[in-house]
Protein backbone atom coordinates (compact mmCIF):
# COMPACT_ATOMS: atom_id res chain seq x y z
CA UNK A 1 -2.08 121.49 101.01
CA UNK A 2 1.27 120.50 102.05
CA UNK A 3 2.88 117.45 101.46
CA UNK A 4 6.22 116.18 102.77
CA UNK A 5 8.44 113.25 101.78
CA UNK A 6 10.63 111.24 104.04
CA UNK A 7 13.15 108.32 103.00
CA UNK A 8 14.56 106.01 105.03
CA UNK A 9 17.46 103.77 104.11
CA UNK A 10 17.62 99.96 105.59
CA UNK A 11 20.80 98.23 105.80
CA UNK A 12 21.26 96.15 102.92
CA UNK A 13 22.67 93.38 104.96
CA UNK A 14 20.70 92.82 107.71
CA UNK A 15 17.59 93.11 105.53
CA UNK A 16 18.61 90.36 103.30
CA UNK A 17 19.31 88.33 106.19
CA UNK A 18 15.84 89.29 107.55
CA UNK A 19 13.97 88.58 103.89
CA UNK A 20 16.13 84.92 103.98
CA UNK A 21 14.70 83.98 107.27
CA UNK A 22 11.56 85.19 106.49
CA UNK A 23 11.17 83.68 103.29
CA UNK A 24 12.63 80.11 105.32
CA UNK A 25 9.88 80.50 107.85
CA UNK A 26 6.67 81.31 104.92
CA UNK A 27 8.14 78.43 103.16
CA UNK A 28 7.73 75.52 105.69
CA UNK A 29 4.48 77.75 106.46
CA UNK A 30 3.11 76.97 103.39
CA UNK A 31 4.12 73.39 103.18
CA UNK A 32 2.96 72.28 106.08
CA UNK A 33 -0.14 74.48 106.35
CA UNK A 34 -3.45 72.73 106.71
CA UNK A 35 -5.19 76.40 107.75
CA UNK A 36 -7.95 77.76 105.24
CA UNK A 37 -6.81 79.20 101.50
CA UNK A 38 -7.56 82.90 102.16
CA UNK A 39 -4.09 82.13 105.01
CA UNK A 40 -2.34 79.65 102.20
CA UNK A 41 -3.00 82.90 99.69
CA UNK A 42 -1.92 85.63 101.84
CA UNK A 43 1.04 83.98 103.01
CA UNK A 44 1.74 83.16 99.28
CA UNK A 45 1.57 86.38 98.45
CA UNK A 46 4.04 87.56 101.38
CA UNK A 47 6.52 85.16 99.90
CA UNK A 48 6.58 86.05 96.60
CA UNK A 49 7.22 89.60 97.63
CA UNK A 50 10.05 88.75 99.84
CA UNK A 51 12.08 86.22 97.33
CA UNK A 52 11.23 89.41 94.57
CA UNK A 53 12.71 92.34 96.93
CA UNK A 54 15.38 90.06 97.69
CA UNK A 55 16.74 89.05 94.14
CA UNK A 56 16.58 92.85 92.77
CA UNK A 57 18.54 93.77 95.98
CA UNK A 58 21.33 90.89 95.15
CA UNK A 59 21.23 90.97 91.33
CA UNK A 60 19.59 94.58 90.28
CA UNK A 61 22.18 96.37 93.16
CA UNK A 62 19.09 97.86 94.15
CA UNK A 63 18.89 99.02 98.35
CA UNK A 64 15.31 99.05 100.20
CA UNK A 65 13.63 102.33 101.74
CA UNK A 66 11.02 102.96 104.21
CA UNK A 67 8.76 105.89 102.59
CA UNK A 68 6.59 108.20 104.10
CA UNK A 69 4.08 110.54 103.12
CA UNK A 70 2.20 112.97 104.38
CA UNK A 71 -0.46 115.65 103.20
CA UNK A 72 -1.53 118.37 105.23
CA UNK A 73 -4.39 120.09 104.32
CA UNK A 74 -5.37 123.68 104.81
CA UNK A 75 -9.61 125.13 104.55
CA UNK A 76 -10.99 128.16 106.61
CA UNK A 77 -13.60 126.19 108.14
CA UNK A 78 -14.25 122.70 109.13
CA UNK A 79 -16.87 122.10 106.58
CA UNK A 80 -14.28 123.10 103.81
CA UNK A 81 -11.47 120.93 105.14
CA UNK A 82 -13.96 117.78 105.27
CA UNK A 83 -14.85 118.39 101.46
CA UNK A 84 -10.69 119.28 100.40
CA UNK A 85 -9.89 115.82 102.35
CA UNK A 86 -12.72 113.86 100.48
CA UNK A 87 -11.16 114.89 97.08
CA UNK A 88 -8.01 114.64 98.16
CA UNK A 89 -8.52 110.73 99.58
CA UNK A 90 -11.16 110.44 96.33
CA UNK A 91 -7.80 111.17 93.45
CA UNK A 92 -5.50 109.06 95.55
CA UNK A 93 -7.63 106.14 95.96
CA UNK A 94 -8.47 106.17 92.42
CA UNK A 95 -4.96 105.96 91.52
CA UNK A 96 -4.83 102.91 93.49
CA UNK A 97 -3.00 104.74 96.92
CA UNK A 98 -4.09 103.72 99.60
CA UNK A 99 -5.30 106.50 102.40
CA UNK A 100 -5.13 107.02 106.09
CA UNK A 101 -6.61 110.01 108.10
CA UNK A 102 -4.39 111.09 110.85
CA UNK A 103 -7.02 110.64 114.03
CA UNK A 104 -5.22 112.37 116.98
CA UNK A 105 -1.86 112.30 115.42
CA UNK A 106 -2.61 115.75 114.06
CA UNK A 107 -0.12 117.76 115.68
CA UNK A 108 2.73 114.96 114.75
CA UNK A 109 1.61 114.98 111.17
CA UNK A 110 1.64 119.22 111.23
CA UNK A 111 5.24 118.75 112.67
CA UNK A 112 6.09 116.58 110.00
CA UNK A 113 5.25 118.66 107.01
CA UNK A 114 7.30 121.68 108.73
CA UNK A 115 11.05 122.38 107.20
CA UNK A 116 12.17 120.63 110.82
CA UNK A 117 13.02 117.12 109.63
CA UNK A 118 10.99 115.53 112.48
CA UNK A 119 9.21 112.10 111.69
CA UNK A 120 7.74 110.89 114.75
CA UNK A 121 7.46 107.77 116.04
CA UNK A 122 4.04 107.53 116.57
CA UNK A 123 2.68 108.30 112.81
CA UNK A 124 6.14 106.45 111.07
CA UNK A 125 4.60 103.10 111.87
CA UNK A 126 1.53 103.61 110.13
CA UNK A 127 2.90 105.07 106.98
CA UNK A 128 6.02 103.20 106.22
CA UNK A 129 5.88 101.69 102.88
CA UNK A 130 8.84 99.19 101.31
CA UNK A 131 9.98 100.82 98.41
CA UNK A 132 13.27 99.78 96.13
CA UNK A 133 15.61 102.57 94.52
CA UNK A 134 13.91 102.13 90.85
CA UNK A 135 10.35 103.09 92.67
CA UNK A 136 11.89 105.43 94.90
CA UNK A 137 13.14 107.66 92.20
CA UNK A 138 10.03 108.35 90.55
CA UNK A 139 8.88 110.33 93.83
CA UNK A 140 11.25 112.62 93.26
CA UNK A 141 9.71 116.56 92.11
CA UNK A 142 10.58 117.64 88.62
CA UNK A 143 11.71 114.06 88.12
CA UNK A 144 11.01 114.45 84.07
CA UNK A 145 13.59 115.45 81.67
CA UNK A 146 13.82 118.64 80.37
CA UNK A 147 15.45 118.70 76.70
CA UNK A 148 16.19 122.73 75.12
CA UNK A 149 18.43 122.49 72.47
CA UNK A 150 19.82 125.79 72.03
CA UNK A 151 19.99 125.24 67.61
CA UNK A 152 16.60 123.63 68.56
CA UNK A 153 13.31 123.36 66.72
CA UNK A 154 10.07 123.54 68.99
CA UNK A 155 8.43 120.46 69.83
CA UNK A 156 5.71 120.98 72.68
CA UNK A 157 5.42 121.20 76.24
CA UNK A 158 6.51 118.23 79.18
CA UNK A 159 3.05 118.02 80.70
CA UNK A 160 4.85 116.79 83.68
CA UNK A 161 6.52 119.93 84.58
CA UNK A 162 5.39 122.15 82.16
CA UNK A 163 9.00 122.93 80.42
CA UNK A 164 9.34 123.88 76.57
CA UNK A 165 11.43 120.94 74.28
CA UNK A 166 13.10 122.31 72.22
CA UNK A 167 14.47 119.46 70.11
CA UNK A 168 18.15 120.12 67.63
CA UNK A 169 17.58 116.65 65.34
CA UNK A 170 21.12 117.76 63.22
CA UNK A 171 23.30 117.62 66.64
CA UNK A 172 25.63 114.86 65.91
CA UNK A 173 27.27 116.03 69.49
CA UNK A 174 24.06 115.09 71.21
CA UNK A 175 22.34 112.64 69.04
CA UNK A 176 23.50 109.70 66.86
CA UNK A 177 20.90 110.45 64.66
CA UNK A 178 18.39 112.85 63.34
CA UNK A 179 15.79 110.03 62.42
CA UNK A 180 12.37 109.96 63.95
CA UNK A 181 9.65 107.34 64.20
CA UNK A 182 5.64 108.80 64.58
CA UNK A 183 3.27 106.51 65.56
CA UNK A 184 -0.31 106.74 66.45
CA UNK A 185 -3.84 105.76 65.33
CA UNK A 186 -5.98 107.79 62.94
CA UNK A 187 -7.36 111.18 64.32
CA UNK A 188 -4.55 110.81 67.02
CA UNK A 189 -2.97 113.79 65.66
CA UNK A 190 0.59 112.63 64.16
CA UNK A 191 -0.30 114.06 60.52
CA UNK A 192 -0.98 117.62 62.38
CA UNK A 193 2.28 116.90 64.49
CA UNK A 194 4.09 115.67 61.14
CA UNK A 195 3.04 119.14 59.10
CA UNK A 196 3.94 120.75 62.24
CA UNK A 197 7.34 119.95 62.25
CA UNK A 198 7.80 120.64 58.24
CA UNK A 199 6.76 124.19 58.78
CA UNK A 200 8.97 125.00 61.74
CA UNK A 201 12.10 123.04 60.12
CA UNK A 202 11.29 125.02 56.69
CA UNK A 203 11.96 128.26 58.72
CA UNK A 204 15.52 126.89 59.35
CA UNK A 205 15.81 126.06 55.15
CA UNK A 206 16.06 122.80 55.58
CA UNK A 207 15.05 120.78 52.22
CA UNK A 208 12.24 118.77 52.59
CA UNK A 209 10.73 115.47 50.93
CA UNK A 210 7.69 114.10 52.00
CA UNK A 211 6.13 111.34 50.09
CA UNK A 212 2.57 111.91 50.37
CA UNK A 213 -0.38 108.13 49.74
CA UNK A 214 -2.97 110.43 51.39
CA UNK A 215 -2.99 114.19 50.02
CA UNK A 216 -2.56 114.96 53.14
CA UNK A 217 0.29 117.81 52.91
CA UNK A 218 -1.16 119.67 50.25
CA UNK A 219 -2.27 123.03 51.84
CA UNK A 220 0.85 123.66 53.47
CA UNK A 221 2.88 123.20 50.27
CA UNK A 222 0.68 125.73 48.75
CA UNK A 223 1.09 128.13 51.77
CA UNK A 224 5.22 127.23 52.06
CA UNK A 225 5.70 127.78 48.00
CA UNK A 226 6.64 124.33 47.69
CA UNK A 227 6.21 122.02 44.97
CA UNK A 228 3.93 118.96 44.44
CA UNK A 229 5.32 116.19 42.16
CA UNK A 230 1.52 113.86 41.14
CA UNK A 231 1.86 110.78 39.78
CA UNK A 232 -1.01 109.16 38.26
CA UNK A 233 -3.30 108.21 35.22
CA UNK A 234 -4.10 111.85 35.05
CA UNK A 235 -1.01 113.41 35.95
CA UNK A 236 1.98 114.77 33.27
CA UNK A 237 4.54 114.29 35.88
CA UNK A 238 6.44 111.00 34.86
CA UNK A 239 9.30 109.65 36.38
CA UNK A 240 11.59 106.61 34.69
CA UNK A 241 12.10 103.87 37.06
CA UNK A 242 15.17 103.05 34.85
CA UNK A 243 16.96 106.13 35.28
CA UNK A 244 20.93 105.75 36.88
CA UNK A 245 21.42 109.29 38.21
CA UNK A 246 25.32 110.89 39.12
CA UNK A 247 24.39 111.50 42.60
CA UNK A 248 23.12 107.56 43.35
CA UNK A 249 26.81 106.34 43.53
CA UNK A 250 28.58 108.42 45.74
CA UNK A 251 31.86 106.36 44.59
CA UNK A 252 31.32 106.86 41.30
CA UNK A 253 31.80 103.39 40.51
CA UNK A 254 29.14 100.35 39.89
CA UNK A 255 26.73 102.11 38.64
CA UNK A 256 24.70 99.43 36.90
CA UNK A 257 25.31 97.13 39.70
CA UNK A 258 23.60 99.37 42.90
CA UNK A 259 20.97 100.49 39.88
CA UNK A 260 20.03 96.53 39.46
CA UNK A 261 19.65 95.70 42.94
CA UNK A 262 17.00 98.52 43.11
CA UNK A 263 15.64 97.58 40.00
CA UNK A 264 14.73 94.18 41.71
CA UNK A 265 13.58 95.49 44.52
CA UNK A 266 10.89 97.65 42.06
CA UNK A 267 10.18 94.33 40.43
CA UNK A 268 9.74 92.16 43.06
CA UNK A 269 6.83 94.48 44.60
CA UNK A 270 5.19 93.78 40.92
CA UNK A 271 5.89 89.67 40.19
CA UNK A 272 5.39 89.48 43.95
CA UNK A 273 7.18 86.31 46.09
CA UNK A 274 10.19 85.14 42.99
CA UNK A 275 12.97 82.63 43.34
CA UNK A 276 16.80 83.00 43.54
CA UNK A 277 16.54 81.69 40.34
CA UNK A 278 14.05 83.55 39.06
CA UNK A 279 15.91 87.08 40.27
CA UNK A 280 18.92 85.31 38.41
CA UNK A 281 16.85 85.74 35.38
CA UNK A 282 15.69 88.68 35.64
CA UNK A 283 18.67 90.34 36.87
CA UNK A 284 20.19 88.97 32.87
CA UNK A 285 17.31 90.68 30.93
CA UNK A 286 18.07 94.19 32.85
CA UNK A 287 21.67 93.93 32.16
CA UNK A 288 20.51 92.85 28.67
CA UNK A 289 17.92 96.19 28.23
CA UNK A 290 20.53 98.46 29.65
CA UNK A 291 23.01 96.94 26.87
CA UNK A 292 21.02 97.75 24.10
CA UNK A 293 21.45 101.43 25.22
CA UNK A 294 25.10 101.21 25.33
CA UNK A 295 25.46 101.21 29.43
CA UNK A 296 27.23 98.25 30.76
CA UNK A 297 29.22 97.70 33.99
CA UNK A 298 32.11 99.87 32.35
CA UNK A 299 30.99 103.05 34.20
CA UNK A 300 32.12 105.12 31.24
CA UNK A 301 29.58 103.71 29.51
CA UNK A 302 27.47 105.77 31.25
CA UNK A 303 29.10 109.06 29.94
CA UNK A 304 28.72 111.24 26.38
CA UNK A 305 31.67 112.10 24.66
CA UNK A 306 31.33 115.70 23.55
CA UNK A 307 33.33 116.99 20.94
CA UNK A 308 33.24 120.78 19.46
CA UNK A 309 35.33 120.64 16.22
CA UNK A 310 38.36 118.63 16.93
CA UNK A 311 38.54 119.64 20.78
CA UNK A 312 37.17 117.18 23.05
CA UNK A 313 34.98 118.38 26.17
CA UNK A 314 34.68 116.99 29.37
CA UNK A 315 32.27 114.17 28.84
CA UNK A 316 28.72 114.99 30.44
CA UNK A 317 26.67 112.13 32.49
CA UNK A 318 23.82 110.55 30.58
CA UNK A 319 20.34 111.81 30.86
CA UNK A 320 16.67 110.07 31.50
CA UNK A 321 16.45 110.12 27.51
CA UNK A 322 19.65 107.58 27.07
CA UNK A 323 18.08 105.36 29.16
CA UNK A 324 15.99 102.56 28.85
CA UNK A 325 12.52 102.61 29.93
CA UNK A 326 9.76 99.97 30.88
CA UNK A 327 8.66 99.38 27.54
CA UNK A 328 12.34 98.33 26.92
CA UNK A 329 12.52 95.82 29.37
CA UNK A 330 9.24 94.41 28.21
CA UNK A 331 10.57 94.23 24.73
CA UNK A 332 13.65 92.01 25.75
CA UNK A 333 10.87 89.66 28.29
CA UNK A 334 8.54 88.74 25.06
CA UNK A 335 11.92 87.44 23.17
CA UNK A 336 11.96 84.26 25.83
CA UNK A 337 9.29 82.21 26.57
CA UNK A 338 10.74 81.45 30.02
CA UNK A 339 9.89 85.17 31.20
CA UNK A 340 6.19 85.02 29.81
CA UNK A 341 4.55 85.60 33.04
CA UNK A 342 6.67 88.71 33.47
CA UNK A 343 5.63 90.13 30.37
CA UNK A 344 1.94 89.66 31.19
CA UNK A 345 2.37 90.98 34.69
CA UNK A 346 4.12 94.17 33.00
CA UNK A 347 1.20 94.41 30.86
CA UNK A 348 -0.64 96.87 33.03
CA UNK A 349 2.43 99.35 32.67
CA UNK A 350 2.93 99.35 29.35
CA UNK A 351 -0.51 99.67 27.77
CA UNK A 352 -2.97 99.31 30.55
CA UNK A 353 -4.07 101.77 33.35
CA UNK A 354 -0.52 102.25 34.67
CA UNK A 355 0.87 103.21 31.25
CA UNK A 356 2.31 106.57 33.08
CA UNK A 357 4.94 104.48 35.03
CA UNK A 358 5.98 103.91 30.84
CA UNK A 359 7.96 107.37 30.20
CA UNK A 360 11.10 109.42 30.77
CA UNK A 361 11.49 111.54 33.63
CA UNK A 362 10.44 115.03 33.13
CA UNK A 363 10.67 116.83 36.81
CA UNK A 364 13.62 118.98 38.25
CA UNK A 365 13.73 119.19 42.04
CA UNK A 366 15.17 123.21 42.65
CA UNK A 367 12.82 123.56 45.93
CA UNK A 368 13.60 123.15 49.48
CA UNK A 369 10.03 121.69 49.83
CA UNK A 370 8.92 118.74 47.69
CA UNK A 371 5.76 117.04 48.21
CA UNK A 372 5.28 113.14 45.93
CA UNK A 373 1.57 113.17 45.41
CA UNK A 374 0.63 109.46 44.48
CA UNK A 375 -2.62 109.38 45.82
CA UNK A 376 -4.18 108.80 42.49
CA UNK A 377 -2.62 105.77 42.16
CA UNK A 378 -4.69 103.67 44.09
CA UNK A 379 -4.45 101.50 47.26
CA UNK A 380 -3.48 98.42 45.41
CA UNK A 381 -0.27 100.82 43.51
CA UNK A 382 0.33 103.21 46.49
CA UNK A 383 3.92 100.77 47.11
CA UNK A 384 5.40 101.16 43.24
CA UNK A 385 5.03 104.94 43.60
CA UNK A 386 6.18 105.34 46.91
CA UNK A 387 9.24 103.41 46.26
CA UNK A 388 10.05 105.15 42.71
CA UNK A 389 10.09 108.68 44.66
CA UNK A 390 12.00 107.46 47.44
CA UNK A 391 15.01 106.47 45.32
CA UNK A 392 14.48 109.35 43.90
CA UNK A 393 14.64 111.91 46.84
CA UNK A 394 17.25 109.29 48.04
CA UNK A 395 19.77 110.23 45.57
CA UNK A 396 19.27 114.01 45.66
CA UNK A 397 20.12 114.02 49.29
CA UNK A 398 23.22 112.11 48.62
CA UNK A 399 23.75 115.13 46.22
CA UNK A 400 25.53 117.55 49.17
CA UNK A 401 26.44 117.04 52.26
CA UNK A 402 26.79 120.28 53.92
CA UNK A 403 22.90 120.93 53.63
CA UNK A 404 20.49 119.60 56.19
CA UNK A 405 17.71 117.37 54.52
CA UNK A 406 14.87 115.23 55.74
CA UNK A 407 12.61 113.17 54.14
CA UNK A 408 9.55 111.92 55.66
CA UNK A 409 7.50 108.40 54.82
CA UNK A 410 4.35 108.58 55.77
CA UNK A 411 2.66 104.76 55.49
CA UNK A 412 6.03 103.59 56.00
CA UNK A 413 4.65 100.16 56.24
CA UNK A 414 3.89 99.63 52.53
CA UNK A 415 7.73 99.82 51.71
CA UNK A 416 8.82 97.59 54.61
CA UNK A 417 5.60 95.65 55.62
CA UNK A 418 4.01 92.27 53.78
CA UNK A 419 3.06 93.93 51.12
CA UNK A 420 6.92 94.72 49.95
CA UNK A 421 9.61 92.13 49.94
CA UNK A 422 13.30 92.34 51.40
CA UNK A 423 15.24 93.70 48.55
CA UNK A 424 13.07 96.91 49.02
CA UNK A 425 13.11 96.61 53.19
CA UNK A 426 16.74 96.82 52.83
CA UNK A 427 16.98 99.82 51.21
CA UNK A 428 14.35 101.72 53.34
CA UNK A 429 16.67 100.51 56.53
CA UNK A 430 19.86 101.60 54.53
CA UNK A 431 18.54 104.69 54.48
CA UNK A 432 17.61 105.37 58.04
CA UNK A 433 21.33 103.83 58.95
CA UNK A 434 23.16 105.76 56.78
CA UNK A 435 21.14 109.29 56.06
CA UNK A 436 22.95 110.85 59.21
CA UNK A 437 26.26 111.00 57.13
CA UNK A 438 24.38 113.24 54.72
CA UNK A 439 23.44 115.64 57.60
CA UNK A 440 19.46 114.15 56.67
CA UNK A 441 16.84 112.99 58.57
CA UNK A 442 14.25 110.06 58.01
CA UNK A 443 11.01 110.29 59.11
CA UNK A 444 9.09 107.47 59.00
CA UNK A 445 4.77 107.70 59.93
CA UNK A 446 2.14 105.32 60.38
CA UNK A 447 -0.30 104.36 62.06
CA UNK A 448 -0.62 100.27 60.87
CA UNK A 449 2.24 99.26 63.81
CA UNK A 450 1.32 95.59 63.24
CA UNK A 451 2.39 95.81 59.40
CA UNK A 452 5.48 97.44 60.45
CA UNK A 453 6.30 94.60 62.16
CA UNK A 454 5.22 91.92 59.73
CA UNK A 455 7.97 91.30 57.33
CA UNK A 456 11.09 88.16 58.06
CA UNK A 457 9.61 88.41 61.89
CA UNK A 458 9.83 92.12 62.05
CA UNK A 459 13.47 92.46 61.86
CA UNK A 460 13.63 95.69 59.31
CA UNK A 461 10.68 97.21 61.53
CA UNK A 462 12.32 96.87 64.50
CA UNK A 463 15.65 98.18 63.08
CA UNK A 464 14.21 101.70 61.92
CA UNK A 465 12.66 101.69 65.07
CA UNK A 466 16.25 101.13 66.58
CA UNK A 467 17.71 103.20 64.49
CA UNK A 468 15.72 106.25 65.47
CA UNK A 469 16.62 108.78 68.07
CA UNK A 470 13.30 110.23 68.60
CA UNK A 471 9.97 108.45 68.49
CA UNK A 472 6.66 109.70 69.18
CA UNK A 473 3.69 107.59 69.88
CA UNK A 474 0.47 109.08 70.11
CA UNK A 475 -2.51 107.19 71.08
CA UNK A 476 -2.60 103.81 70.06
CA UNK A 477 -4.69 100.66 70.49
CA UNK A 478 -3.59 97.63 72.91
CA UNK A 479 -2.87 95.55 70.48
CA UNK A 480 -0.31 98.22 69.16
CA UNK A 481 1.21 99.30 72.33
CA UNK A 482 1.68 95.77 73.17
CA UNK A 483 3.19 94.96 70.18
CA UNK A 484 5.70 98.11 70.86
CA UNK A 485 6.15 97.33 74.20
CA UNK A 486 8.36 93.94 72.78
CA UNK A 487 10.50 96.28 70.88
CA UNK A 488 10.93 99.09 73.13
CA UNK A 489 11.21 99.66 76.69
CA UNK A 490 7.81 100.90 77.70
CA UNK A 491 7.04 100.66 81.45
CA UNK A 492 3.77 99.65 82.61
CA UNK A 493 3.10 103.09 83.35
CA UNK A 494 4.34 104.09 80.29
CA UNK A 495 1.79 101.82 78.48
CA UNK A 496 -1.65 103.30 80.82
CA UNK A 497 0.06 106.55 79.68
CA UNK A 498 -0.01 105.64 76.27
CA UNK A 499 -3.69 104.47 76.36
CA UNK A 500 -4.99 107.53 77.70
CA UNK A 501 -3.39 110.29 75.60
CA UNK A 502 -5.77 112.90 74.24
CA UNK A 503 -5.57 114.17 70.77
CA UNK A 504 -2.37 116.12 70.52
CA UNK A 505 -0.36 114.59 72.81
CA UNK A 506 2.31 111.97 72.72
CA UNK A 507 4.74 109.99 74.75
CA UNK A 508 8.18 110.59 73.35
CA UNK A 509 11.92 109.18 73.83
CA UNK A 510 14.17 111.78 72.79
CA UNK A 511 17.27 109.78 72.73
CA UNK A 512 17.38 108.13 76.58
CA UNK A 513 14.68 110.42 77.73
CA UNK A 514 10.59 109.64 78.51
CA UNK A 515 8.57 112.91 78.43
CA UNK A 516 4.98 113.19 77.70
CA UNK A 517 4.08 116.00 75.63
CA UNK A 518 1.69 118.42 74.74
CA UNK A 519 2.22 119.51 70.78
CA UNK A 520 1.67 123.21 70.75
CA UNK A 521 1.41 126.00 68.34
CA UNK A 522 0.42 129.39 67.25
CA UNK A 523 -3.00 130.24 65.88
CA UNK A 524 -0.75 131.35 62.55
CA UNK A 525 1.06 128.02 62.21
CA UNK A 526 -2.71 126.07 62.45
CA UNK A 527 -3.91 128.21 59.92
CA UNK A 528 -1.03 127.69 57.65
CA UNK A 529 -1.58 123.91 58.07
């Protein structure tokens, strides 16, 4: 088949004046009417569509079209054509497009859909449609963006025209930032999409972190050489939630300070909901446990003195085993009766069943792909693990600047959902804000949208959201796309999109640009994964 497109341009005056009167006229129409309500409706309906074309024509700018078009159909026999026009009218009418066969305007409509530019008079009264310039653009062919970054990593193919994306995160020319939201319900295929992307960006050596609730990435660490960190009551892999690492200051100055406000973060996801005056509190015993280890808010308290006979060294930062750990901490809450509850509520991770959280770090990150294991931990503890390797990874990307980095949360919801509390929101969204000047990337994955969006209103939800130039949702449930549809600016047809993605596809913005995608790859890569 053939099908041609004709616009037709109204003058923006005199059709304003026309929709004024008109709308005048329907108006005392409907006023006065005394006819039937099937009349009162239709004339309703009329009227609302006049005052709408009108105000996006005087506020929106926008100018109003005639459109035409016209399908020409082709078989080798008459029996052929009959069944080609039946599925032809059978997909447009199910798409809500309304059909009309061309009875003895065929020669007209054959002119029509020639290169001759000829629009007769006889059919143009039967197809004109009203159409405004936001509708009319979306007739246009190969209408869909086409993003190939040339430094680009692979994403998957624009289903609407078939073109490879090729996507360079790290292209501060092109992007503001390299962060990236996945969304999509379970089996959707955002954890194949996720372990897609860490393969193809560790061909390009960039370092990797990917904190891992579901032991979900643990095949393709194997098959990339990477190295899994557990953490858990059966694990030997301990990490000190006390520890002030070189790298976490980039000023080198307040150490103690930035280390507290963490510290409460950490703390407030274990006493749950506490008061100004309770942090107060609490914020005095930490100062007082890192005193008793000689660190104070003197940052040169935080460096050894060495000395080899009478010549004096360059002093050396402190390590894990100068600092305090949790069973410190407890000590200094069972000398005041005031911080009982603390104590009890520490209980657990000092000689209960989280015991492990009670020791001095004892990992070295040297690989360019780290995977944090904490599945053992539990559903109920999946939050104080996440957040412990998170500061962690945090402060080795702050390390050097001249290497590309991203790390990746997957259940990003646990750190900046209900379940967590603002001190630790804050930090999640002071990464995603700030990682770009680190040439890094956050990655944040889930597919719980509603508890992304259920902390203070939403507000740190919708600010990684904001704050990230490429988002990918995969199929989702209503309730989810309409909850996404407040905080982004998905069209209607965006949204029935959305609903009826198959498994491997998505619907991504790449910076200004809506493409629906097909994720792709090699028979090698799916193996590897």
């Amino acid at each position: 088949m053939n099908i041609s497109i004709f616009y037709e341009k109204k003058d923006k005056y005199k059709t304003i004046r026309d929709l004024t009167y008109h709308i005048g006229n329907v108006g005392v129409d409907i006023k006065n009417s005394k006819q039937n309500t099937q009349d009162i409706d239709i004339a309703q309906f009329t009227y609302d569509d006049a005052r709408y074309i009108r105000k996006e024509m005087q506020i929106n700018n926008e100018d109003l079209y005639f459109l035409y078009i016209y399908i020409n159909a082709f078989a080798e026999n008459p029996k052929e054509l009959e069944a080609i026009i039946n599925n032809i009218e059978g997909i447009l009418q199910s798409n809500g497009i309304q059909t009309r066969r061309a009875n003895f305007r065929q020669e007209q409509l054959f002119f029509a859909c020639l290169p001759f530019m000829q629009n007769d008079y006889d059919i143009k009264n039967a197809a004109k449609r009203n159409i405004l310039t936001s509708g009319l653009v979306s007739t246009y062919p190969f209408f869909s963006s086409t993003i190939f970054d040339e430094e680009g990593i692979f994403l998957g193919n624009n289903t609407y025209n078939n073109s490879l994306i090729f996507v360079d995160k790290f292209n501060r020319d092109k992007y503001k930032n390299g962060n990236m939201c996945i969304f999509g319900s379970s089996g959707a295929g955002k954890s194949f999409f996720t372990k897609l992307q860490i393969l193809r960006n560790w061909l390009f050596d960039i370092e990797q972190y990917v904190i891992d609730p579901e032991r979900e990435y643990q095949k393709i660490c194997e098959n990339l050489n990477g190295t899994i960190f557990k953490i858990g009551p059966a694990s030997e892999t301990y990490i000190n939630i006390f520890d002030i690492r070189e790298e976490s200051n980039e000023e080198n100055k307040g150490y103690l300070a930035t280390k507290i406000q963490k510290l409460l973060g950490f703390f407030g996801l274990i006493f749950g909901e506490i008061t100004e005056e309770e942090k107060a509190i609490i914020e005095q015993k930490l100062v007082q446990t890192y005193k008793r280890k000689n660190i104070t808010f003197n940052d040169d308290s935080l460096y050894k003195k060495i000395e080899k006979g009478k010549i004096q060294i360059k002093p050396i930062f402190k390590k894990s085993k100068d600092m305090p750990i949790l069973q410190d901490f407890f000590d200094v809450l069972s000398e005041d009766p005031k911080t009982e509850k603390y104590r009890l509520r520490l209980m657990p991770f000092i000689k209960g069943s989280l015991s492990f959280f009670n020791n001095y770090t004892n990992i070295e990150i040297n690989n360019k792909l780290i995977i944090a294991d904490i599945y053992e931990l539990g559903e109920e503890n999946l939050k104080y693990g996440m957040y412990i390797f998170t500061e962690l990874f945090w402060d080795k990307i702050k390390k050097d600047r001249t290497i590309k980095k991203s790390i990746y949360l997957d259940e990003i919801w646990r750190l900046i959902g209900i379940t967590s509390n603002k001190e630790v929101a804050s930090f999640i969204y002071k990464i995603f804000k700030t990682i770009r000047k680190y040439s890094g990337s956050s990655v944040a994955i889930t597919q719980d949208v509603s508890d992304l969006f259920s902390l203070e209103n939403g507000i740190y939800g919708k600010s990684i959201l904001n704050n990230s130039c490429i988002k990918a949702f995969f199929s989702l449930e209503e309730e989810n796309i309409n909850l996404l549809s407040e905080v982004t600016n998905l069209s209607e047809k965006e949204k029935i999109e959305i609903r009826s993605l198959k498994k491997g596809e998505c619907m991504m913005f790449i910076d200004h640009n809506h493409i629906l995608v097909k994720i792709n790859c090699s028979e090698e890569e799916k193996n590897l994964i």
